[in-house]
C-alpha atoms as a PDB file:
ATOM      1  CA  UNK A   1     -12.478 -41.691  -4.658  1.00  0.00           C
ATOM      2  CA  UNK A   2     -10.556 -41.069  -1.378  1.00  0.00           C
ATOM      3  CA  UNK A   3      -6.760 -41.143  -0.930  1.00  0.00           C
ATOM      4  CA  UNK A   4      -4.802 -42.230   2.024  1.00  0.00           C
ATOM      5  CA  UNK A   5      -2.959 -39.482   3.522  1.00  0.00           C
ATOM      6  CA  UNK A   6      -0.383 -41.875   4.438  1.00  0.00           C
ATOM      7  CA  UNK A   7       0.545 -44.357   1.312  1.00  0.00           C
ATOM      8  CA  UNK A   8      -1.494 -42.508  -1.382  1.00  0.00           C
ATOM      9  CA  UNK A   9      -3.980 -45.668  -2.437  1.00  0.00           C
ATOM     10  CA  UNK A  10      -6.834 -44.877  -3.611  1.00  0.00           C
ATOM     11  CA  UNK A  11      -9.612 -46.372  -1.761  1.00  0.00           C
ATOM     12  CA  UNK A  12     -13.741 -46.658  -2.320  1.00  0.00           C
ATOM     13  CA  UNK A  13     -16.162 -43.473  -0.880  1.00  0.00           C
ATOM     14  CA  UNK A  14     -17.052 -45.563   2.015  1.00  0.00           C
ATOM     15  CA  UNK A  15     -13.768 -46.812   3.180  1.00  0.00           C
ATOM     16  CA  UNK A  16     -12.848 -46.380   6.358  1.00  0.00           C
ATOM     17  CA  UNK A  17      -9.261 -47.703   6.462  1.00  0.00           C
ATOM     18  CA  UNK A  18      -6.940 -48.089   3.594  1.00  0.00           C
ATOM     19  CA  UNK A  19      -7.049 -51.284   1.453  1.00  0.00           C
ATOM     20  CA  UNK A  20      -2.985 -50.895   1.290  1.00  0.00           C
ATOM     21  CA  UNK A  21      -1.640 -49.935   4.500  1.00  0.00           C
ATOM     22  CA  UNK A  22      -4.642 -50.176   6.999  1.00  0.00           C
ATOM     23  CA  UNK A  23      -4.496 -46.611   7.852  1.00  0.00           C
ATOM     24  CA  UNK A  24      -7.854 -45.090   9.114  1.00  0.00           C
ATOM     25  CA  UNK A  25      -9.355 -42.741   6.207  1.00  0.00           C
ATOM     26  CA  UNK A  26     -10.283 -39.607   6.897  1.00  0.00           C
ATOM     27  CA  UNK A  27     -13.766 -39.507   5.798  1.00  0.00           C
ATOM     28  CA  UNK A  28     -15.546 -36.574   3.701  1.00  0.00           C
ATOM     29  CA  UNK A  29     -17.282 -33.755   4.818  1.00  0.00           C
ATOM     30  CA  UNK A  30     -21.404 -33.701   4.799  1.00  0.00           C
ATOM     31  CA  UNK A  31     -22.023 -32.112   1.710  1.00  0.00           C
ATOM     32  CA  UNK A  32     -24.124 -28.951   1.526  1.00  0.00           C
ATOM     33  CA  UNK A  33     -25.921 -26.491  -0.935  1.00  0.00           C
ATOM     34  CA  UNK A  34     -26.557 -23.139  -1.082  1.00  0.00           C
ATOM     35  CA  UNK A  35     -30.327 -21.938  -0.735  1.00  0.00           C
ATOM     36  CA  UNK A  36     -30.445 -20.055  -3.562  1.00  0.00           C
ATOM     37  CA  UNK A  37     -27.834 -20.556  -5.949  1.00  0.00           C
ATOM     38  CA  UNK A  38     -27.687 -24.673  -5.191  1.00  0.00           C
ATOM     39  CA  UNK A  39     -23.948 -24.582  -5.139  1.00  0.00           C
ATOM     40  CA  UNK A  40     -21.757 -27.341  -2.985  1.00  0.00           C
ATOM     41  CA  UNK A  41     -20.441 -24.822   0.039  1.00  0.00           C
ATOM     42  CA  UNK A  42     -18.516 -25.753   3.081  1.00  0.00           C
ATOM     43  CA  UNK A  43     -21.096 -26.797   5.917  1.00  0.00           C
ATOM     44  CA  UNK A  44     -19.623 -23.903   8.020  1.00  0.00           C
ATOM     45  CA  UNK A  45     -20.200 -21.118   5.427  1.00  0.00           C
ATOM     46  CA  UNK A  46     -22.257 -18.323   7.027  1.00  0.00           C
ATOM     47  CA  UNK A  47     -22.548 -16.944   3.553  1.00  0.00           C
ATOM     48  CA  UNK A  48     -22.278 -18.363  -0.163  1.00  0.00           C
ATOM     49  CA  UNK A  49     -18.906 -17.459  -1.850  1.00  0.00           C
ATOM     50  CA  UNK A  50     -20.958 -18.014  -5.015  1.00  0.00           C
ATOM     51  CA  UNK A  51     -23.899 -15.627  -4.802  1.00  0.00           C
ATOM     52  CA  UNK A  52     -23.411 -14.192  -1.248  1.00  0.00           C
ATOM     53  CA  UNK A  53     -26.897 -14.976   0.416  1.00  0.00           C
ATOM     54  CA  UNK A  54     -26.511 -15.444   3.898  1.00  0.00           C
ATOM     55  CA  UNK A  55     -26.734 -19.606   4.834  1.00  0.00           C
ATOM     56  CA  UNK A  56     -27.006 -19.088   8.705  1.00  0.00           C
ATOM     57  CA  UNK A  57     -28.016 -16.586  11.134  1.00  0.00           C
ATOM     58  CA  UNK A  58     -24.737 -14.801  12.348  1.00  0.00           C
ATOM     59  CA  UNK A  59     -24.164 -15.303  16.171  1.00  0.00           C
ATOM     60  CA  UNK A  60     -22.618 -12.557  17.805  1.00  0.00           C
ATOM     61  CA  UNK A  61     -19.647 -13.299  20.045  1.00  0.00           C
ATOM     62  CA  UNK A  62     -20.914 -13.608  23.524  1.00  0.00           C
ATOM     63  CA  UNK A  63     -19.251  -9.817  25.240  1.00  0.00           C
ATOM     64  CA  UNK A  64     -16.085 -10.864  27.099  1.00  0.00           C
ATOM     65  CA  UNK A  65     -17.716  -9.108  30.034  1.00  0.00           C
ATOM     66  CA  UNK A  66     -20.397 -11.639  30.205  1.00  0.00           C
ATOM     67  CA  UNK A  67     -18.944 -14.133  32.729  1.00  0.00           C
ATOM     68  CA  UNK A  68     -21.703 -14.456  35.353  1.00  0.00           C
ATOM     69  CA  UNK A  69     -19.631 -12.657  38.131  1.00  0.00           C
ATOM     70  CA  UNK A  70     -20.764 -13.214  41.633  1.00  0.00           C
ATOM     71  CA  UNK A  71     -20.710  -9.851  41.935  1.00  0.00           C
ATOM     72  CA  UNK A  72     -24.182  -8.570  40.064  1.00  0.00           C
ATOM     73  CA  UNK A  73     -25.886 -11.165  42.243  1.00  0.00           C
ATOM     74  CA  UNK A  74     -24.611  -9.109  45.672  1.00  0.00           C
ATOM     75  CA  UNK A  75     -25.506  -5.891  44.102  1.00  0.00           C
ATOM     76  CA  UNK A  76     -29.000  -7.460  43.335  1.00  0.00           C
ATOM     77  CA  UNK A  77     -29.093  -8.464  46.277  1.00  0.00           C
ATOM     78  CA  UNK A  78     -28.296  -5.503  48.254  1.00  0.00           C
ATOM     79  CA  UNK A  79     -30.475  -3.317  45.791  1.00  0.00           C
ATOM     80  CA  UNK A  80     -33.191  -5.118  44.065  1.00  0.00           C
ATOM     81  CA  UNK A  81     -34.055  -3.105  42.078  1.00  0.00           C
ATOM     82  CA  UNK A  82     -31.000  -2.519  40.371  1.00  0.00           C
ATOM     83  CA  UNK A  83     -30.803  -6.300  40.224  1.00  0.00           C
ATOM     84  CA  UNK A  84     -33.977  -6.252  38.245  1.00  0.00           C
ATOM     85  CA  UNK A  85     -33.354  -3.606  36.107  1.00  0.00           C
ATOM     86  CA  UNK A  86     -30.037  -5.095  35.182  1.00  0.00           C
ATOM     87  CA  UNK A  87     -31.967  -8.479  34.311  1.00  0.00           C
ATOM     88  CA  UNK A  88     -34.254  -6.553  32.274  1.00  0.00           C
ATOM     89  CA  UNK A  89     -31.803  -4.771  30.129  1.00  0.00           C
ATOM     90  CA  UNK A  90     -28.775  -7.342  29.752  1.00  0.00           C
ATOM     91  CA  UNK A  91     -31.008 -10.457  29.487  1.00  0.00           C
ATOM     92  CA  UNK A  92     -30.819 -10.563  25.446  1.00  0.00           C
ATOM     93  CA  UNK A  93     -26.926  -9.338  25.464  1.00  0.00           C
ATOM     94  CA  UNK A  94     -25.469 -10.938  28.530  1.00  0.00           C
ATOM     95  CA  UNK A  95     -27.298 -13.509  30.176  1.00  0.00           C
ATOM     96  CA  UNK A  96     -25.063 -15.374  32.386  1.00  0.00           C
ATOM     97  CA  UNK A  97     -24.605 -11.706  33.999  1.00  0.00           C
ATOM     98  CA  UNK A  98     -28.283 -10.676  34.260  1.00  0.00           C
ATOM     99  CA  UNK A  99     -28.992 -14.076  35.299  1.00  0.00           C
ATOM    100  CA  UNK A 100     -27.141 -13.684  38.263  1.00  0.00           C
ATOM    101  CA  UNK A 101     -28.133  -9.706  38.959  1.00  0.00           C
ATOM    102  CA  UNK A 102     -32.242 -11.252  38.591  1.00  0.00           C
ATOM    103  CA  UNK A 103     -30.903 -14.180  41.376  1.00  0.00           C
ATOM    104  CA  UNK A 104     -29.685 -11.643  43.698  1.00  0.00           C
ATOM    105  CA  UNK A 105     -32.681  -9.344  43.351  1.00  0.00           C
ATOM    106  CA  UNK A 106     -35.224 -12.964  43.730  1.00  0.00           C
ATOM    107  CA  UNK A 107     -32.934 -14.119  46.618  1.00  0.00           C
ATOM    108  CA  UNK A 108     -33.271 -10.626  48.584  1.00  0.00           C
ATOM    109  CA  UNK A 109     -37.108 -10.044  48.524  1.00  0.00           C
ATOM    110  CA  UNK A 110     -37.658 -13.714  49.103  1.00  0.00           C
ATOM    111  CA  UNK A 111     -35.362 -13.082  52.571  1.00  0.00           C
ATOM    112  CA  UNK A 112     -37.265  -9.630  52.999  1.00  0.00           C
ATOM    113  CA  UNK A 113     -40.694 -11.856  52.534  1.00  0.00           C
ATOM    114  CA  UNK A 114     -39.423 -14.604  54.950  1.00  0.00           C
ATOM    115  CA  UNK A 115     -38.245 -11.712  57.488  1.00  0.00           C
ATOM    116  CA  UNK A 116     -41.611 -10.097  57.345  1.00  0.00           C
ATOM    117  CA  UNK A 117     -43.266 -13.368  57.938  1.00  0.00           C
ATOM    118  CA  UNK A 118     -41.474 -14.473  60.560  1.00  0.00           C
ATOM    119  CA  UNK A 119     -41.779 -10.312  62.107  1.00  0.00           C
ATOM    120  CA  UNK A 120     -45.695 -10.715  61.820  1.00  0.00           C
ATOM    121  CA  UNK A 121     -46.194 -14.450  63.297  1.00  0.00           C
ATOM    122  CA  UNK A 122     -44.116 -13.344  66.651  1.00  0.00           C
ATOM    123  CA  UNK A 123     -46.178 -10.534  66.630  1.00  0.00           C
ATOM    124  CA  UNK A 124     -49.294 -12.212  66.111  1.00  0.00           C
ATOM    125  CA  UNK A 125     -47.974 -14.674  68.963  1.00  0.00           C
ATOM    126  CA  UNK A 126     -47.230 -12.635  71.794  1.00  0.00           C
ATOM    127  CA  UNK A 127     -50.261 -10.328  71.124  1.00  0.00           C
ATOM    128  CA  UNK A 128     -48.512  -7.203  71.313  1.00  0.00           C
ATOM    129  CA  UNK A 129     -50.490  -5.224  68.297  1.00  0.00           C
END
């Protein structure tokens, strides 16, 4: 049975508004079990109050340094390298950083390539090699 938080009537499982008063019912949560004990937990519960076997994988909170500063993508820039290296090492624990330090680094040796291309064709047109 499920009670209106407003009058108090009891209404049927699948209500969504109170038989008395009209008032919209708010409606159960999903039920779910543990995996190993089969308990009824909350469908949030990381870990069984009952037995204590983890339900989910626990996430990490995301490092408050990871905003994705404009800043790692001008130091990749300037010094690939670094950029890559910093992709390398902070893509597990801060992506949106090394995501940008790895687009700096890919934007400056594709403008080093384009340079170098561009270097070689006047060459190659006024003959002077």
């Amino acid at each position: 049975m499920v009670f209106c938080g407003k009058c108090g009537t009891k209404a049927v499982d699948d209500a969504l508004f109170c038989p008395n008063c009209g008032n919209p019912l708010i409606q159960r949560q999903i039920k779910v079990y543990c995996t190993n004990c089969g308990s009824q937990i909350d469908e949030e519960a990381i870990i069984c109050p009952n037995c204590g076997v983890q339900q989910k994988e626990i996430q990490e909170e995301t490092s408050a340094n990871d905003d994705g500063s404009p800043i790692w993508a001008i130091l990749g820039f300037l010094i690939p390298l670094v950029g890559f290296i910093l992709w390398i090492v902070w893509k597990d624990d801060k992506p949106k950083n090394a995501r940008m330090a790895g687009f700096g680094a890919l934007g400056s040796i594709t403008l080093e390539f384009v340079i170098a291309m561009a270097f070689l064709t006047i060459i190659a047109i006024l003959n002077v090699w």
